[in-house]
N, C-alpha and C. Protein backbone atom coordinates (compact mmCIF):
# COMPACT_ATOMS: atom_id res chain seq x y z
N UNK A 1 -2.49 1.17 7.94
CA UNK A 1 -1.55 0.60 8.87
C UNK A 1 -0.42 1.56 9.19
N UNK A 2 -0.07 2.46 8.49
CA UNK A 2 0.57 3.36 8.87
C UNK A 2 0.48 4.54 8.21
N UNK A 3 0.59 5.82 8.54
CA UNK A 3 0.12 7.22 8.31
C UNK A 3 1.09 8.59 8.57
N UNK A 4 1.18 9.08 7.66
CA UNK A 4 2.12 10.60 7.97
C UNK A 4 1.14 11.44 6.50
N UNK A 5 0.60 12.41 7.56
CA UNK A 5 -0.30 13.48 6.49
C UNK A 5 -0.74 12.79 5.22
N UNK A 6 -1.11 11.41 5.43
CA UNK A 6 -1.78 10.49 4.66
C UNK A 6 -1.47 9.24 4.71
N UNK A 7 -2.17 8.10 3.79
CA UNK A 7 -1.42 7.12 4.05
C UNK A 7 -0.57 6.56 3.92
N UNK A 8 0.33 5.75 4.22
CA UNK A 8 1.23 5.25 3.52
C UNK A 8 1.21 4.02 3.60
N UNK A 9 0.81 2.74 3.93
CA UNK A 9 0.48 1.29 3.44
C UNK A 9 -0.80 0.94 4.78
N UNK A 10 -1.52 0.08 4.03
CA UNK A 10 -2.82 -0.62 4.73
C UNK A 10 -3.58 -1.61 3.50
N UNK A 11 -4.74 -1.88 4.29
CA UNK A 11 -5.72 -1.84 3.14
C UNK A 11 -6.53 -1.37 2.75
N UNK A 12 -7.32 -1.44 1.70
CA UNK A 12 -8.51 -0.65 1.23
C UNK A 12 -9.42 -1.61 0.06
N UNK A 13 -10.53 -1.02 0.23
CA UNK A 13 -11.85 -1.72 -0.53
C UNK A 13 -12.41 -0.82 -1.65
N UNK A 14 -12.08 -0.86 -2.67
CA UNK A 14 -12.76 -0.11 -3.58
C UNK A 14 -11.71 1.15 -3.84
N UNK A 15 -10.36 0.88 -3.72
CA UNK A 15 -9.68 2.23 -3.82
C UNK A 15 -8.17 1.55 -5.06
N UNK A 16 -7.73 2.21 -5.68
CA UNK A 16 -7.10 2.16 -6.79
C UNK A 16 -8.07 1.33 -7.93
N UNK A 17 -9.00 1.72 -8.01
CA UNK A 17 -9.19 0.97 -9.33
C UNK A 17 -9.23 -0.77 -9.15
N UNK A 18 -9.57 -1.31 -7.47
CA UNK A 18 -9.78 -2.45 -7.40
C UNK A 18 -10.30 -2.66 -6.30
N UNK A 19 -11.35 -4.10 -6.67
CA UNK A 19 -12.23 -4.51 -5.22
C UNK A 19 -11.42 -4.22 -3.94
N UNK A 20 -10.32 -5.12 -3.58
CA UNK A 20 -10.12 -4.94 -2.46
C UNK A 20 -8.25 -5.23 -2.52
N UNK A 21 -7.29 -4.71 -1.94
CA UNK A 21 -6.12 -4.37 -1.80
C UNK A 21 -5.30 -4.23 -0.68
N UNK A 22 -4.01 -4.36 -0.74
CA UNK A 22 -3.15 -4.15 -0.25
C UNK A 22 -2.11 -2.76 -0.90
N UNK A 23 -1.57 -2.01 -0.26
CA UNK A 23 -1.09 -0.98 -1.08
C UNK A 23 0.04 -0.35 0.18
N UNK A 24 1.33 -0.10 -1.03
CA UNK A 24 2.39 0.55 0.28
C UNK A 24 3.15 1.63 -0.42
N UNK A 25 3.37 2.82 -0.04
CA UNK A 25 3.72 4.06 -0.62
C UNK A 25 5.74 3.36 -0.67
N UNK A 26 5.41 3.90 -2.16
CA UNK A 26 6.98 3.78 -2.88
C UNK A 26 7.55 5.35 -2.93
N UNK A 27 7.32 5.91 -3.49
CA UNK A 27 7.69 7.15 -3.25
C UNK A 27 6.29 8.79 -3.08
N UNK A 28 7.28 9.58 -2.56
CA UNK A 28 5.98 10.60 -2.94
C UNK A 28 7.15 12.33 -2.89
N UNK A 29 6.28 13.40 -3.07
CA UNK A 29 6.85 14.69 -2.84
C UNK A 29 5.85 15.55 -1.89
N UNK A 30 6.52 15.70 -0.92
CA UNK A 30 6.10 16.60 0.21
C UNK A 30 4.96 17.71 0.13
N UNK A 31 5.67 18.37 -1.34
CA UNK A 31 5.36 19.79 -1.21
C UNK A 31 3.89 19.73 -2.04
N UNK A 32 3.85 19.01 -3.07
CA UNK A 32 2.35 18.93 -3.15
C UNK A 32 1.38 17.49 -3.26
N UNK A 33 2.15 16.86 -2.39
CA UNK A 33 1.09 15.43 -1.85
C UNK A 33 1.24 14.51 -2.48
N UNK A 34 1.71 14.62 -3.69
CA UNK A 34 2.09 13.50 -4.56
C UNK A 34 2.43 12.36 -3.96
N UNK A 35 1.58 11.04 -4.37
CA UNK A 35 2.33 9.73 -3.70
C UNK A 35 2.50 8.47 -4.42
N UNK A 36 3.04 8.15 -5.04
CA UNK A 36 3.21 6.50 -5.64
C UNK A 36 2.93 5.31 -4.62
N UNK A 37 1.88 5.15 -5.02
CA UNK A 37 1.66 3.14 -4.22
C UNK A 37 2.08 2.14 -5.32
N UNK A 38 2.44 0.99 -4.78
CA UNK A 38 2.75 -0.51 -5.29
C UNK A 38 1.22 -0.81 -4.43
N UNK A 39 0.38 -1.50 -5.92
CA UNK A 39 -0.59 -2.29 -5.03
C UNK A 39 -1.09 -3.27 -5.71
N UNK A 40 -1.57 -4.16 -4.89
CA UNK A 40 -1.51 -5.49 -4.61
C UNK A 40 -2.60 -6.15 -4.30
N UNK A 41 -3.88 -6.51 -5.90
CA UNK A 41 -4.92 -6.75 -5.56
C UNK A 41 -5.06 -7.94 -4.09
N UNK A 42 -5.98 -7.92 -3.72
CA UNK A 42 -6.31 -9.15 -2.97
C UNK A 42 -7.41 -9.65 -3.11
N UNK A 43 -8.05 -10.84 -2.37
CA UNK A 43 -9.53 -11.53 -2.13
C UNK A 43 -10.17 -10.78 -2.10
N UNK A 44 -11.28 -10.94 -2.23
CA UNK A 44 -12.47 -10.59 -1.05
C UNK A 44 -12.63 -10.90 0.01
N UNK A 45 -12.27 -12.40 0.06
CA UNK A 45 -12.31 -13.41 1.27
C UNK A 45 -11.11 -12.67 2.23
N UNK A 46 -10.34 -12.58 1.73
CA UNK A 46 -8.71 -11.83 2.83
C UNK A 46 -8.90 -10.35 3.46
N UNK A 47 -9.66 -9.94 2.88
CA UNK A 47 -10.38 -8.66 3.02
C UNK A 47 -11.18 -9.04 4.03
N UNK A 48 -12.15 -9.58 4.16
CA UNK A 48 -13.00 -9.98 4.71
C UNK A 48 -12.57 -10.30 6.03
N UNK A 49 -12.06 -11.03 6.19
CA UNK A 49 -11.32 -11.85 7.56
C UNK A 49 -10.28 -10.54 8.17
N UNK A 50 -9.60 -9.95 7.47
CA UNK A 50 -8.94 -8.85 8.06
C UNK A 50 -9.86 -8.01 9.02
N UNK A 51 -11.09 -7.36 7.88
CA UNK A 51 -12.03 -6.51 8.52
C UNK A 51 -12.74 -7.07 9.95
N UNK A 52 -13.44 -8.68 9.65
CA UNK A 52 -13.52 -9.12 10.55
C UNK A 52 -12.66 -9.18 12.16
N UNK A 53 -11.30 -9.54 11.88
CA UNK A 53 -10.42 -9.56 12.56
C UNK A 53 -10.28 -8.63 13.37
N UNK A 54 -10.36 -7.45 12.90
CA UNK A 54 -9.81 -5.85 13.18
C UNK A 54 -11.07 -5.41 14.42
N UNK A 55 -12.36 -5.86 13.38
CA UNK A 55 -13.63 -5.26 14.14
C UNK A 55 -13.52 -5.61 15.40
N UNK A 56 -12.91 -6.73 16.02
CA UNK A 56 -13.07 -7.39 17.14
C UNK A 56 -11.45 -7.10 18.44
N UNK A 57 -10.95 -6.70 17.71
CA UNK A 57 -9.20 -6.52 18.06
C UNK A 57 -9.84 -5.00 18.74
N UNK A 58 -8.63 -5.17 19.38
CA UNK A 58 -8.16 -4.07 20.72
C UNK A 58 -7.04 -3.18 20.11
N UNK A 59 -7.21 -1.78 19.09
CA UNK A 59 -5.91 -1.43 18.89
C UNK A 59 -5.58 0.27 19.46
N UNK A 60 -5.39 0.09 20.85
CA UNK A 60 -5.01 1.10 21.64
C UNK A 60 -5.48 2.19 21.20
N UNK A 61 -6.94 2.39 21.27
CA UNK A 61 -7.41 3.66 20.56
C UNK A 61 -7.54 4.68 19.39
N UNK A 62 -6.20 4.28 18.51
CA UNK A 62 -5.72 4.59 17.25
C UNK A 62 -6.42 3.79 16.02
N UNK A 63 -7.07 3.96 15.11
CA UNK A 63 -7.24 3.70 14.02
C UNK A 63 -6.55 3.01 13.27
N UNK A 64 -5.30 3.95 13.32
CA UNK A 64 -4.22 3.73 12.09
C UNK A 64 -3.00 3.04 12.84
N UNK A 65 -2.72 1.65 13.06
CA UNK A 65 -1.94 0.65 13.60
C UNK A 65 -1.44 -0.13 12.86
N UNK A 66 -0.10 -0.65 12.85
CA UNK A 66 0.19 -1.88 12.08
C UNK A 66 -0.77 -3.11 12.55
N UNK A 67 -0.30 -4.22 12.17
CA UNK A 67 -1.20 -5.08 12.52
C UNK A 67 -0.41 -5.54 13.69
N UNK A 68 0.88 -5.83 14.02
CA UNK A 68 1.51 -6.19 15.01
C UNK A 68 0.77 -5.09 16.10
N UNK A 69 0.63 -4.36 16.01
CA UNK A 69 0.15 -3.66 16.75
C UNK A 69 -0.77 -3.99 17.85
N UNK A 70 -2.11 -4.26 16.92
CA UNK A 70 -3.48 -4.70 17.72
C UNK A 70 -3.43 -5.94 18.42
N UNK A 71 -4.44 -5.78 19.45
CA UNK A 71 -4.23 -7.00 20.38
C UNK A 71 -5.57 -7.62 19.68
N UNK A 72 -5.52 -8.93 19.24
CA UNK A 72 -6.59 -10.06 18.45
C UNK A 72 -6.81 -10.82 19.48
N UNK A 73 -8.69 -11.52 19.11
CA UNK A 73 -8.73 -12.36 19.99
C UNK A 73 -7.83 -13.57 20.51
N UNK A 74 -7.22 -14.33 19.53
CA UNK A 74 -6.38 -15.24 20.00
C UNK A 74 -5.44 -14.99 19.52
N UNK A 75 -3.94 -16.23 19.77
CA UNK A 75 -2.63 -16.51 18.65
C UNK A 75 -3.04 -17.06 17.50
N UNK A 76 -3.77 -17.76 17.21
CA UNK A 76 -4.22 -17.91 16.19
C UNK A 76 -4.17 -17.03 15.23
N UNK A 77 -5.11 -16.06 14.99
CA UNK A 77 -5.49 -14.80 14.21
C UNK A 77 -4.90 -14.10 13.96
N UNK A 78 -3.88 -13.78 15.11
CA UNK A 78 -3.06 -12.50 14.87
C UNK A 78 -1.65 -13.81 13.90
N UNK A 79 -1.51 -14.71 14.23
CA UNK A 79 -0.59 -15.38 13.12
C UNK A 79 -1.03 -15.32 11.81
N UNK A 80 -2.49 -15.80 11.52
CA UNK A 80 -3.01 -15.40 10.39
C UNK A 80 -2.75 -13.97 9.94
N UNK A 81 -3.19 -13.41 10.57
CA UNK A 81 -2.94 -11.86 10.25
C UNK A 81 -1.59 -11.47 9.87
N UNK A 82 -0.39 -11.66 10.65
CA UNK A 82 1.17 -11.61 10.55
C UNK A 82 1.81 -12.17 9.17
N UNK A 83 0.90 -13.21 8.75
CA UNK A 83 0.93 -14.14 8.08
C UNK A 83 0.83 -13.86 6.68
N UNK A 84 -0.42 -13.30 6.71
CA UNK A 84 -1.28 -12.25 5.70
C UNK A 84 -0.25 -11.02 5.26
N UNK A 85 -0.11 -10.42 5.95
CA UNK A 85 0.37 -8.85 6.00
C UNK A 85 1.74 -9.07 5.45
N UNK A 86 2.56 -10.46 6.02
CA UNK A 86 3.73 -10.44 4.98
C UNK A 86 3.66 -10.94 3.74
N UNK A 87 2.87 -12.13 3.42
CA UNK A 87 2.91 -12.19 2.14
C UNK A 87 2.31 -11.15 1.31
N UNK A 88 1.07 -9.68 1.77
CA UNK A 88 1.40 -8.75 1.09
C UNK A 88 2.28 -8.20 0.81
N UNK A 89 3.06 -7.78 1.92
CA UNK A 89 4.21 -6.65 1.54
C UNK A 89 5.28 -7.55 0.88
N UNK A 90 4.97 -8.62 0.53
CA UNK A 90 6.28 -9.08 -0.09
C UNK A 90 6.00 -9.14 -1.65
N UNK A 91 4.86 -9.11 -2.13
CA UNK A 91 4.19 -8.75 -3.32
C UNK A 91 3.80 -7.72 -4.20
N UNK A 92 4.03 -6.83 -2.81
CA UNK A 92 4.48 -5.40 -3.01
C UNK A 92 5.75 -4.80 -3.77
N UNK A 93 6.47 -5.93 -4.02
CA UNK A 93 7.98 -5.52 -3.96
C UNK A 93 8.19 -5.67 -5.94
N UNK A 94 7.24 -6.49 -5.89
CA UNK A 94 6.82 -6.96 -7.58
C UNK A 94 5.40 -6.89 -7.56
N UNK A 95 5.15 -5.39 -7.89
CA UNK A 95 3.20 -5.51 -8.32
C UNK A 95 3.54 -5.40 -9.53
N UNK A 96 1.53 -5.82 -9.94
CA UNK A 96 1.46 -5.92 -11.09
C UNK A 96 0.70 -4.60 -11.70
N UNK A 97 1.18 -3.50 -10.99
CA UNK A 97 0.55 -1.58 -11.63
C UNK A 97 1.03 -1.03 -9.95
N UNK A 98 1.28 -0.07 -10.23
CA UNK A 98 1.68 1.00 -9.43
C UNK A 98 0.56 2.57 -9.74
N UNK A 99 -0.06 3.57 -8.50
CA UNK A 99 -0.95 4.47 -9.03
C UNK A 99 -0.57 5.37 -8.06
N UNK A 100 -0.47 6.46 -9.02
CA UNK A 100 0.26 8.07 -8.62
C UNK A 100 -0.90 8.56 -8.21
N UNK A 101 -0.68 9.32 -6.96
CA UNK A 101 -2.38 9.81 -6.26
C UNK A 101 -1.92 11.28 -5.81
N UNK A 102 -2.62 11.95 -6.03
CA UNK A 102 -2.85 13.24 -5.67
C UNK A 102 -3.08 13.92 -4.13
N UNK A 103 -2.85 13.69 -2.78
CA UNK A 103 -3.25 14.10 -2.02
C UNK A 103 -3.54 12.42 -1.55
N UNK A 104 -4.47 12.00 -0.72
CA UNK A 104 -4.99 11.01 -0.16
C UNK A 104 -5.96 10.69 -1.44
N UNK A 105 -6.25 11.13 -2.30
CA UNK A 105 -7.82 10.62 -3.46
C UNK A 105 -7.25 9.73 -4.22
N UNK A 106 -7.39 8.56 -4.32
CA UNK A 106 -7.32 7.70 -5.11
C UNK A 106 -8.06 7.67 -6.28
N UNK A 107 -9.27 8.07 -6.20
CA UNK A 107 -9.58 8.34 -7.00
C UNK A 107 -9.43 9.12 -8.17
N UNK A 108 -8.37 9.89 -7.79
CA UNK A 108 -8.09 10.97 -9.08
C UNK A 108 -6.40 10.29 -9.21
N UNK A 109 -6.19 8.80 -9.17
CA UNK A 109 -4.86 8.19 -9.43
C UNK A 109 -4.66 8.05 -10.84
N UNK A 110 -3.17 8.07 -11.26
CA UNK A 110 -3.02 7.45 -12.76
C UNK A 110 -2.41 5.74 -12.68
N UNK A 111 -2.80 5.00 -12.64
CA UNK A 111 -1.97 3.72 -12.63
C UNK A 111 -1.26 3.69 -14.16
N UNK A 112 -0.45 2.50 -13.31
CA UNK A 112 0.85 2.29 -14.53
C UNK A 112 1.27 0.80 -14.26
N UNK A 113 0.57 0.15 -14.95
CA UNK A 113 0.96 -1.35 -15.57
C UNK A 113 2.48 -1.57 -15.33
N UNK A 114 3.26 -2.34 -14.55
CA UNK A 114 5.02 -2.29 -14.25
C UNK A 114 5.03 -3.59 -15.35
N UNK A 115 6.57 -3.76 -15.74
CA UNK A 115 7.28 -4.35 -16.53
C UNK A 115 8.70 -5.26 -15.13
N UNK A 116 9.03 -5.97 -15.68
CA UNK A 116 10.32 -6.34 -15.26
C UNK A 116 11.12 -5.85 -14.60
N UNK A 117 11.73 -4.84 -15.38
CA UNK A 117 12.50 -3.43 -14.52
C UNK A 117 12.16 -2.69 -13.67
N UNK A 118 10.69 -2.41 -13.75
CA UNK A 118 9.75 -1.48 -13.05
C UNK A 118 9.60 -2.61 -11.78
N UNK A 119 9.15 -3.64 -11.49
CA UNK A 119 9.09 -4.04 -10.65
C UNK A 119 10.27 -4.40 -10.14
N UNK A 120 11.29 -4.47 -10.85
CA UNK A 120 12.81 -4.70 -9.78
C UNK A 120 13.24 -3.41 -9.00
N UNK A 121 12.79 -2.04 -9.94
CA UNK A 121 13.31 -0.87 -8.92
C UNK A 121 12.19 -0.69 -8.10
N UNK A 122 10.71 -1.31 -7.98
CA UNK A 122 10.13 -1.10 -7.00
C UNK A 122 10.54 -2.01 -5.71
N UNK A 123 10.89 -3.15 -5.99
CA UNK A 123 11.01 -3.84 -5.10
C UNK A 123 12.40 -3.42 -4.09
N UNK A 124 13.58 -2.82 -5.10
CA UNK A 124 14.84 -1.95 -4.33
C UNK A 124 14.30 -0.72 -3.58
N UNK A 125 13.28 -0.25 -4.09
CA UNK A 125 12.97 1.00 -3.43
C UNK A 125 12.15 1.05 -1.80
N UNK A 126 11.36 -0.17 -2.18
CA UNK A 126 10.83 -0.83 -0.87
C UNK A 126 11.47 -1.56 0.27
N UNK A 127 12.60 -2.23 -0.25
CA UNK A 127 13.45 -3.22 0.28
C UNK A 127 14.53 -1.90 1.47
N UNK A 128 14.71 -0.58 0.64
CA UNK A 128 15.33 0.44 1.26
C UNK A 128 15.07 0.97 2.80
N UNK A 129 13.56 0.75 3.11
CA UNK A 129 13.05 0.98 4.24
C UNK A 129 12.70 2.66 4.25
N UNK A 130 12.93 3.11 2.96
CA UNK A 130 12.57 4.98 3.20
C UNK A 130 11.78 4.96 2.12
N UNK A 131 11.11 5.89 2.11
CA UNK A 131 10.62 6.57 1.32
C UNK A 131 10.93 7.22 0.15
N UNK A 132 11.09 6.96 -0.88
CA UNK A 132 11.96 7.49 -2.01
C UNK A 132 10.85 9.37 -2.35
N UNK A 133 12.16 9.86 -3.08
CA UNK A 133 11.66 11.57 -3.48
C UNK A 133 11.40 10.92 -4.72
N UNK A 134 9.77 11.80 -5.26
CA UNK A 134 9.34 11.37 -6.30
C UNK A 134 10.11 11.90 -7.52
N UNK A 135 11.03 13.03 -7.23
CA UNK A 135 11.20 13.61 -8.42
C UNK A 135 12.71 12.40 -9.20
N UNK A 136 12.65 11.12 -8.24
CA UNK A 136 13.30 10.36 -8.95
C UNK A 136 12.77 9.40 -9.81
N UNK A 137 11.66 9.39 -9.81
CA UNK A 137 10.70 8.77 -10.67
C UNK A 137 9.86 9.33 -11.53
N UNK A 138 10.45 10.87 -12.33
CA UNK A 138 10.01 11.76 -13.09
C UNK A 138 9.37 10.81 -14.62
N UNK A 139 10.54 9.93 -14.59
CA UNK A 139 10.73 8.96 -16.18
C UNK A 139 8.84 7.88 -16.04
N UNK A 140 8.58 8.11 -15.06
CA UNK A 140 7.59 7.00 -14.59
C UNK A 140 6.18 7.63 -14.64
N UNK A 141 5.79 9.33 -14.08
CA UNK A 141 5.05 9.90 -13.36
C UNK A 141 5.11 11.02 -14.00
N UNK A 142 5.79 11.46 -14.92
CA UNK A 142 5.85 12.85 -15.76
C UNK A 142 5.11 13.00 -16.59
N UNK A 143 4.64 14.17 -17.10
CA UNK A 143 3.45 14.31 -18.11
C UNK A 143 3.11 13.39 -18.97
N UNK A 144 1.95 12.71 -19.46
CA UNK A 144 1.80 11.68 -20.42
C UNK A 144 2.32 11.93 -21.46
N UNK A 145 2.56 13.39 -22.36
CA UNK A 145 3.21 13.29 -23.46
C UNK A 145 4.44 13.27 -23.43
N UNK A 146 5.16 12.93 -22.17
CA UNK A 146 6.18 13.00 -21.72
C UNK A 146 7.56 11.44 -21.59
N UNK A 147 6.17 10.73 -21.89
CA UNK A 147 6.07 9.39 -21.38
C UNK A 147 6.72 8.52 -22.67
């Protein structure tokens, strides 16, 4: 749903270490790709209906669109959808693991189980509307023996 030299929140199927998701970049560092997501298992079924949704939507040639974006077959859907997309990102704000990714590969992520605190400074960091520098989350993302 939205993109700068990777992603930075949408969904995905089979990426962090879960069926299917919601995920929105909390912080990252420029210089070598580093990115922290908050993510936010979901359905299958919500997954499903999104993909569905999308397959059939009009989104001005671009791929990578918010959902306000795309034009859906009816009001209906796209409310569902609006609907959807906020009660992710608002779950986002308190996940239950956060995963440090390397470049766009999720696959080579470290997740990290959040606590109380951890989800209150994620949810300030999100609530900020920027992008936080990772090297403020050294205490979080720093070497495991570090940890």
């Amino acid at each position: 749903m939205d993109y700068y030299d990777g992603p930075l929140k949408g969904f995905a199927q089979a990426a962090f270490g879960v069926d299917c998701c919601y995920f929105e970049i909390v912080a990252w560092t420029r210089w070598d790709d580093r990115r922290l997501f908050s993510v936010v298992p979901i359905e299958s079924e919500a997954f499903a209906r999104i993909a569905d949704a999308l397959a059939i939507a009009r989104g001005g040639g671009s791929p990578v669109r918010g959902l306000s974006r795309w034009r859906f077959a009816d009001r209906a859907t796209a409310a569902a959808m609006n609907a959807l997309l906020r009660r992710c990102a608002e779950q986002a704000r308190a996940p239950a693991f956060v995963c440090l990714t390397t470049g766009a590969l999720a696959d080579s992520s470290i997740r990290v189980d959040t606590d109380e605190a951890l989800r209150g400074r994620i949810g300030e960091a999100l609530s900020s509307g920027r992008i936080s520098d990772l090297r403020g989350w050294r205490d979080l993302v720093g070497p495991r023996d570090a940890r």
